[in-house]
C-alpha atoms as a PDB file:
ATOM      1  CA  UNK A   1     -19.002   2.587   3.962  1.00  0.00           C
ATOM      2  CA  UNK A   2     -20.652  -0.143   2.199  1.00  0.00           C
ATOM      3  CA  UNK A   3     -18.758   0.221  -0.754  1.00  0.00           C
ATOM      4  CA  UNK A   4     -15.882  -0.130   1.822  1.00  0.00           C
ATOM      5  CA  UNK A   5     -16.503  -3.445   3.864  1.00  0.00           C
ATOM      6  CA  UNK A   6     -17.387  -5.243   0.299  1.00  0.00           C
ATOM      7  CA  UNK A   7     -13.816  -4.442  -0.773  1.00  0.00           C
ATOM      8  CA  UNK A   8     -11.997  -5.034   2.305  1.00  0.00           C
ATOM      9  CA  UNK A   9     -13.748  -8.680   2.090  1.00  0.00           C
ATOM     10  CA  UNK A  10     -12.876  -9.001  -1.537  1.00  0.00           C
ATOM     11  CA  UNK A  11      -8.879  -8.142  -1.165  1.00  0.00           C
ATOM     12  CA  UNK A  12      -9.059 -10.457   2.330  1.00  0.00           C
ATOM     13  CA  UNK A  13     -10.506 -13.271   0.292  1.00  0.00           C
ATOM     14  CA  UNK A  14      -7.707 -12.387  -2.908  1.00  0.00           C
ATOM     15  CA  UNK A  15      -5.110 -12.423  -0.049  1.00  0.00           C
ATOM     16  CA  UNK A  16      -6.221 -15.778   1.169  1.00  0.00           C
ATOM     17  CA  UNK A  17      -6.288 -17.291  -1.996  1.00  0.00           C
ATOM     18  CA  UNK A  18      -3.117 -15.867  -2.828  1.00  0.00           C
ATOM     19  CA  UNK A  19      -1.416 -17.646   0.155  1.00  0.00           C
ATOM     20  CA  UNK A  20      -2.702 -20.691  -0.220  1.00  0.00           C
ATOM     21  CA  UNK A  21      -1.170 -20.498  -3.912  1.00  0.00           C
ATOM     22  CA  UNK A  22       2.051 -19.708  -2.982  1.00  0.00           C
ATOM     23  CA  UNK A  23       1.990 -22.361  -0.325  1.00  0.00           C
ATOM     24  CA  UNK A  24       1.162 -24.670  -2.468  1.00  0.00           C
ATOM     25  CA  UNK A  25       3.562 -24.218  -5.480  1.00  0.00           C
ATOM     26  CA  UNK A  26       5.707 -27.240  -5.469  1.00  0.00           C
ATOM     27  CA  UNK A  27       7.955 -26.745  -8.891  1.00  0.00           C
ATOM     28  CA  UNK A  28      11.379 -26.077  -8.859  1.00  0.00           C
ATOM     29  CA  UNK A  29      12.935 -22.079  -8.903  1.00  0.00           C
ATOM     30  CA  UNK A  30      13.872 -20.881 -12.227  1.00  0.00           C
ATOM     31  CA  UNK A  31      17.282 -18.832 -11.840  1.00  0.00           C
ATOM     32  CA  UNK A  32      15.008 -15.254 -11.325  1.00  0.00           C
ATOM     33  CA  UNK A  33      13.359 -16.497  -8.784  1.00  0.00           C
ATOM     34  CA  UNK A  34      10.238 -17.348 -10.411  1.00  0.00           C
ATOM     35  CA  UNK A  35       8.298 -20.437  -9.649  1.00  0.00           C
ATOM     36  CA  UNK A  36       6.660 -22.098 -12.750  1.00  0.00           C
ATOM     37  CA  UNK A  37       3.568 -22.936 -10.329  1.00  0.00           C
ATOM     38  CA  UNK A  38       2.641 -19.284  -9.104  1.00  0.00           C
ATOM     39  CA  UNK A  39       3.848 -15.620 -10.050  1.00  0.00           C
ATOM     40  CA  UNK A  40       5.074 -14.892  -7.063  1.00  0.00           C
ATOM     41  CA  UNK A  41       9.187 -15.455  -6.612  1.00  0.00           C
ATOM     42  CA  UNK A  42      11.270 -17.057  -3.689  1.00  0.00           C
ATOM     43  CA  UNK A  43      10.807 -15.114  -0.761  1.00  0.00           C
ATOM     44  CA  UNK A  44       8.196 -12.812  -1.980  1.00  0.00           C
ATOM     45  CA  UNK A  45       5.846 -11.965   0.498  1.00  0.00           C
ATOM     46  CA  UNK A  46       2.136 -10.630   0.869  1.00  0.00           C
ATOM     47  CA  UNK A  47       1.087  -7.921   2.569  1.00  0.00           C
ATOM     48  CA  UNK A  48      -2.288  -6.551   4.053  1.00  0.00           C
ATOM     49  CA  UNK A  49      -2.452  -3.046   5.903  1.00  0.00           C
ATOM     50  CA  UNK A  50      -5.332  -0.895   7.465  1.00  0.00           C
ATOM     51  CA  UNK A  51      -5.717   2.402   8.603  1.00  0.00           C
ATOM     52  CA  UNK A  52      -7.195   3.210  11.967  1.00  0.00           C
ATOM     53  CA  UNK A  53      -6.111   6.490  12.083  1.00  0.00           C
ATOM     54  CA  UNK A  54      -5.742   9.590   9.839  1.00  0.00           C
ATOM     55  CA  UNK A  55      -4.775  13.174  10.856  1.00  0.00           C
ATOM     56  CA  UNK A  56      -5.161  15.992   8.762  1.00  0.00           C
ATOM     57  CA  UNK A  57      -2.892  19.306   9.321  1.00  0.00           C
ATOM     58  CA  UNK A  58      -5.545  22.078   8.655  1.00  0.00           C
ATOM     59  CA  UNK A  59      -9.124  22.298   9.949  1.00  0.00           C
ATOM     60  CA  UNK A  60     -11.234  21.910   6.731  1.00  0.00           C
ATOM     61  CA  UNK A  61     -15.321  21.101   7.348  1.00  0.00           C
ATOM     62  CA  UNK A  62     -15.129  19.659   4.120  1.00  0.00           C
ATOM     63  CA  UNK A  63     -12.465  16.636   5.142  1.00  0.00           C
ATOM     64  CA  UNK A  64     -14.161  13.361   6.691  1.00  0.00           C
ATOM     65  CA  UNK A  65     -13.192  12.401   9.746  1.00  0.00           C
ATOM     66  CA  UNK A  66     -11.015   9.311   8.801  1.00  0.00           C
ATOM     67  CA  UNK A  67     -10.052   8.432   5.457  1.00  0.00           C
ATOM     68  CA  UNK A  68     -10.256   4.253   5.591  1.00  0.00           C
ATOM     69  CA  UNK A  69      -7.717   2.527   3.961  1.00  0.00           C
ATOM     70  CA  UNK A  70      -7.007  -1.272   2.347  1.00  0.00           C
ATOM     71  CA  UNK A  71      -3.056  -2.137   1.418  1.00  0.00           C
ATOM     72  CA  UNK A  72      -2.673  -5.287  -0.565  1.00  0.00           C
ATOM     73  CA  UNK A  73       1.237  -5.319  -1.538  1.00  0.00           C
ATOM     74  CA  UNK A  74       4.176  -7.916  -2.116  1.00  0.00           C
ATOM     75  CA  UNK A  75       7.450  -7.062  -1.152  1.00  0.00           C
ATOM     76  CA  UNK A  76      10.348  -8.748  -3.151  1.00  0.00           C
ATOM     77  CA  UNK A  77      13.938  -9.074  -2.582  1.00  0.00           C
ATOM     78  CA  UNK A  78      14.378  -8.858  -6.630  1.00  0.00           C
ATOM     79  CA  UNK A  79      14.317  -5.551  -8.184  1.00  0.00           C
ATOM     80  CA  UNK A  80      16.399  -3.533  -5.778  1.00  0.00           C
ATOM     81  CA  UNK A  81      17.290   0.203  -6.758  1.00  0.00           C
ATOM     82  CA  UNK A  82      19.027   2.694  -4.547  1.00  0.00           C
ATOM     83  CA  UNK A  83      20.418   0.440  -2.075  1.00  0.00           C
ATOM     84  CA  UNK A  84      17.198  -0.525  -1.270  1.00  0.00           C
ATOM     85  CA  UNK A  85      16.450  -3.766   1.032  1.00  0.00           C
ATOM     86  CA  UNK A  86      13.031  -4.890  -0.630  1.00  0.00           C
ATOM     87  CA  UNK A  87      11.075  -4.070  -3.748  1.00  0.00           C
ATOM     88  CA  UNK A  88       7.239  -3.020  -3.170  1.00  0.00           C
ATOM     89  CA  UNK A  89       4.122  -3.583  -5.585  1.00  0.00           C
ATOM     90  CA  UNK A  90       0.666  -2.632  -4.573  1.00  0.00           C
ATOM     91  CA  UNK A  91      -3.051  -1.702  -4.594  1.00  0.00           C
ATOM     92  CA  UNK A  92      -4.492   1.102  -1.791  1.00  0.00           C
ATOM     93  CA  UNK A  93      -8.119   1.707  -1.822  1.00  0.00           C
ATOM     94  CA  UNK A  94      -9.121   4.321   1.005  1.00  0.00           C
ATOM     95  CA  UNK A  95     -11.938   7.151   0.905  1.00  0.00           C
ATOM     96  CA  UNK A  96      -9.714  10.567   0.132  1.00  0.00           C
ATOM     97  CA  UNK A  97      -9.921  13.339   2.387  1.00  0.00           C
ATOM     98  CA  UNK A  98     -13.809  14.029   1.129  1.00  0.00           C
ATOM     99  CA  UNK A  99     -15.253  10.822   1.387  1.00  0.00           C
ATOM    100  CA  UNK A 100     -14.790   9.883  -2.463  1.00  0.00           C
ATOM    101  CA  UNK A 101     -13.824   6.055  -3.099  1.00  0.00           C
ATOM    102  CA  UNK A 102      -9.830   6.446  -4.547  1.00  0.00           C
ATOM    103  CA  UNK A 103      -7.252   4.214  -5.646  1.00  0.00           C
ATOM    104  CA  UNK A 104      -3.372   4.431  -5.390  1.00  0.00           C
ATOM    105  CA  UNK A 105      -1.566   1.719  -7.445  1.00  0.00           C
ATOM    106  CA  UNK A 106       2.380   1.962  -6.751  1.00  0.00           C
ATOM    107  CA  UNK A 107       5.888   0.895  -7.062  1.00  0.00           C
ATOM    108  CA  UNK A 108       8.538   0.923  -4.169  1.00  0.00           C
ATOM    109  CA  UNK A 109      11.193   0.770  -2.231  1.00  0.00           C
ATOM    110  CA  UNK A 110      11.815  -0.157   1.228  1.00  0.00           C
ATOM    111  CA  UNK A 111      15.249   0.042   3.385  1.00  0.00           C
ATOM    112  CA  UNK A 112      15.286  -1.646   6.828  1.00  0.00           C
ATOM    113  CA  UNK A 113      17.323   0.917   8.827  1.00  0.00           C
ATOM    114  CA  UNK A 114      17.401  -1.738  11.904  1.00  0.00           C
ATOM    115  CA  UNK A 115      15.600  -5.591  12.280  1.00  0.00           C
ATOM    116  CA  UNK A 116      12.941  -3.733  13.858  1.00  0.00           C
ATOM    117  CA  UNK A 117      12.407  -0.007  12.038  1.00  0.00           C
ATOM    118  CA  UNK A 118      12.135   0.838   8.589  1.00  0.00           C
ATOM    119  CA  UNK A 119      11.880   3.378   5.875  1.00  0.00           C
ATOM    120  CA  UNK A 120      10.096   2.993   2.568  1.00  0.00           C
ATOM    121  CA  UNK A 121       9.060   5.521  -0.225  1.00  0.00           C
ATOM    122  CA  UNK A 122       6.407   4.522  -2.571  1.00  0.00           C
ATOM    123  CA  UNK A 123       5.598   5.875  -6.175  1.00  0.00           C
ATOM    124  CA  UNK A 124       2.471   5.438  -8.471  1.00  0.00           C
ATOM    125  CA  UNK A 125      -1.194   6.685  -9.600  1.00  0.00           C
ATOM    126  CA  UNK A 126      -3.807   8.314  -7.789  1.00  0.00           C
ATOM    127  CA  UNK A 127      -6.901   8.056  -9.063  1.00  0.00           C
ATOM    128  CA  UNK A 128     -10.769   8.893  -7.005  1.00  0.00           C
ATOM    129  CA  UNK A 129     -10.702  12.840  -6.819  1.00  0.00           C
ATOM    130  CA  UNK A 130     -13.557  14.092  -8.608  1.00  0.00           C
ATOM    131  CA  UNK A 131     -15.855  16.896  -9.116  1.00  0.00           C
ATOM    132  CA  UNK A 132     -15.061  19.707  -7.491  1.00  0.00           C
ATOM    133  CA  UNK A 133     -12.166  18.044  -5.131  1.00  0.00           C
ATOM    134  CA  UNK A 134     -10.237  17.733  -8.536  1.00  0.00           C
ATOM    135  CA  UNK A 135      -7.708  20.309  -8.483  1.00  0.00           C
ATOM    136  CA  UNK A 136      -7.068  19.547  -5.088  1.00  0.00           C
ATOM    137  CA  UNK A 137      -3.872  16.896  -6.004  1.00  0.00           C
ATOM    138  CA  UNK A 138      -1.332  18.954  -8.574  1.00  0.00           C
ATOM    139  CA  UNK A 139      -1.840  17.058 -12.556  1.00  0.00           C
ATOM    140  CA  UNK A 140      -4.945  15.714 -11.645  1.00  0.00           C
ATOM    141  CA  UNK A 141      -6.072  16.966 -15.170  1.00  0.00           C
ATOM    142  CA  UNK A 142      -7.024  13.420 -16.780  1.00  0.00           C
ATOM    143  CA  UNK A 143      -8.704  12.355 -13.637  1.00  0.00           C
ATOM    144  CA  UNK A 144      -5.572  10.526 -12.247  1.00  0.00           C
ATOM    145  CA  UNK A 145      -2.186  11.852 -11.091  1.00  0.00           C
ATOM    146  CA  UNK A 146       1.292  11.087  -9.974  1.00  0.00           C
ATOM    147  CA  UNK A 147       1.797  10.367  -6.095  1.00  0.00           C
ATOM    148  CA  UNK A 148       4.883   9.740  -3.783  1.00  0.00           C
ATOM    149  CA  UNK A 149       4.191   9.033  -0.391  1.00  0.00           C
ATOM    150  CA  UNK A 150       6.868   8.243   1.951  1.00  0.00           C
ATOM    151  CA  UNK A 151       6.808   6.425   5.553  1.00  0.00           C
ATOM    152  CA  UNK A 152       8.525   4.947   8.569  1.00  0.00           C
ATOM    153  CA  UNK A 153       7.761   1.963  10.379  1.00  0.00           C
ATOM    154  CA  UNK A 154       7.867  -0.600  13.292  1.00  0.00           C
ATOM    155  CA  UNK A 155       8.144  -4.221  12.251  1.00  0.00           C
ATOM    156  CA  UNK A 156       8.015  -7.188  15.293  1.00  0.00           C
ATOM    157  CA  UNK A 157       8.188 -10.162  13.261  1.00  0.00           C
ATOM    158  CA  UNK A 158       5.174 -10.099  10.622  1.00  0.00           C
ATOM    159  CA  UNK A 159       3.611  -7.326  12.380  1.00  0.00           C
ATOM    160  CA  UNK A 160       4.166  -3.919  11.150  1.00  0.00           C
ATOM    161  CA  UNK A 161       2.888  -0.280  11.596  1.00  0.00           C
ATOM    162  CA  UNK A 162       3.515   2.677  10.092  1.00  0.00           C
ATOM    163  CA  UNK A 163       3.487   6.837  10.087  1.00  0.00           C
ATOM    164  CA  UNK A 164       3.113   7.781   6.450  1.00  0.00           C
ATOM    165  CA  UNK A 165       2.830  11.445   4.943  1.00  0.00           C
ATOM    166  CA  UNK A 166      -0.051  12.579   2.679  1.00  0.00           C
ATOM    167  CA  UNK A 167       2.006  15.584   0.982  1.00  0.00           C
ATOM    168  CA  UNK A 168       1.449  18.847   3.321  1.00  0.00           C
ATOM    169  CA  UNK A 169      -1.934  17.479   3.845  1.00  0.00           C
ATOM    170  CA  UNK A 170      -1.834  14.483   6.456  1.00  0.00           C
ATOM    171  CA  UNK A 171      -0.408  11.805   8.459  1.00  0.00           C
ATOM    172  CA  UNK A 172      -1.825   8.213   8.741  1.00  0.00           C
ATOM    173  CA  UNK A 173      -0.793   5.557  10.620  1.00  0.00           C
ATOM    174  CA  UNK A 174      -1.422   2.040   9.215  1.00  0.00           C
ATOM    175  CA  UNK A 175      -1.070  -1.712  10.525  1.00  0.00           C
ATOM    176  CA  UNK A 176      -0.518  -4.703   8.675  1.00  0.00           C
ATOM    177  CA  UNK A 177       0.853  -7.860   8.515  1.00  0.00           C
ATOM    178  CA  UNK A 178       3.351  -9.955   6.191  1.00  0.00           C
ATOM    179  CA  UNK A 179       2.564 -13.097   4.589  1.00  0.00           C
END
């Protein structure tokens, strides 16, 4: 849990910093979107979720309780595939479903299906499932594997929270907020 509450302070801190950046970044737009100031384009936004809640579908002794999660994301207009609404980019760290410390970088798309509910599907790298909880995510051979994780969620404003689907192994439900 440690290793937990040191990260969650080190992406809160990034997150800060990286808000204050992009509110400070004064230069003019380059056609793209970029800013010659900051990475970040016009209208990107930053993104922090958490997960209070995790729910697995089978009984296993071996699965912790809750698997804790960090999101730190930017969605972009730019980038669009699919009809999509906004492009996503992002880090998850979370303990998996056996208490090992993971990672999930990804790519993503996100459609808002009304101003207040959307649907996104995310794509990337899964990396944390060791030992004997290896084989337990399909091509996990090399120690990291593919992942697509979809979800629905409830945005008021910058507020958002979410239902997402671990495969045929869980649901969690996340909260966040927009930047």
């Amino acid at each position: 849990m440690k290793w937990f509450q040191s990260l969650a302070r080190f992406l809160s801190a990034a997150l800060v910093l990286g808000v204050a950046a992009s509110a400070s970044a004064q230069g003019t737009a380059n056609p793209d979107g970029r800013n010659a100031d900051t990475w970040l384009r016009d209208g990107d936004r930053l993104t922090i979720a958490f997960s209070p809640y995790t729910e697995h579908f089978r009984n296993n002794p071996e699965y912790t309780k809750h698997s804790y999660l960090v999101d730190l994301g930017i969605e972009s207009k730019y980038d669009t595939v699919w009809g999509a609404d906004k492009t996503l980019f992002g880090l998850a760290v979370f303990k998996n479903s056996f208490g090992q410390p993971s990672q999930y970088i990804y790519w993503g798309q996100k459609w808002d299906v009304k101003p207040w509910l959307y649907a996104k599907v995310t794509a990337g790298l899964l990396h944390g499932y060791k030992g004997k909880y290896k084989n337990n995510i399909p091509f996990n051979g090399l120690g990291v594997a593919p992942g697509i994780i979809p979800a629905v969620g409830v945005q008021f404003g910058d507020v958002r929270a979410e239902l997402i689907t671990l495969g045929f192994s869980a649901v969690m439900v996340t909260v966040g907020y927009r930047f």
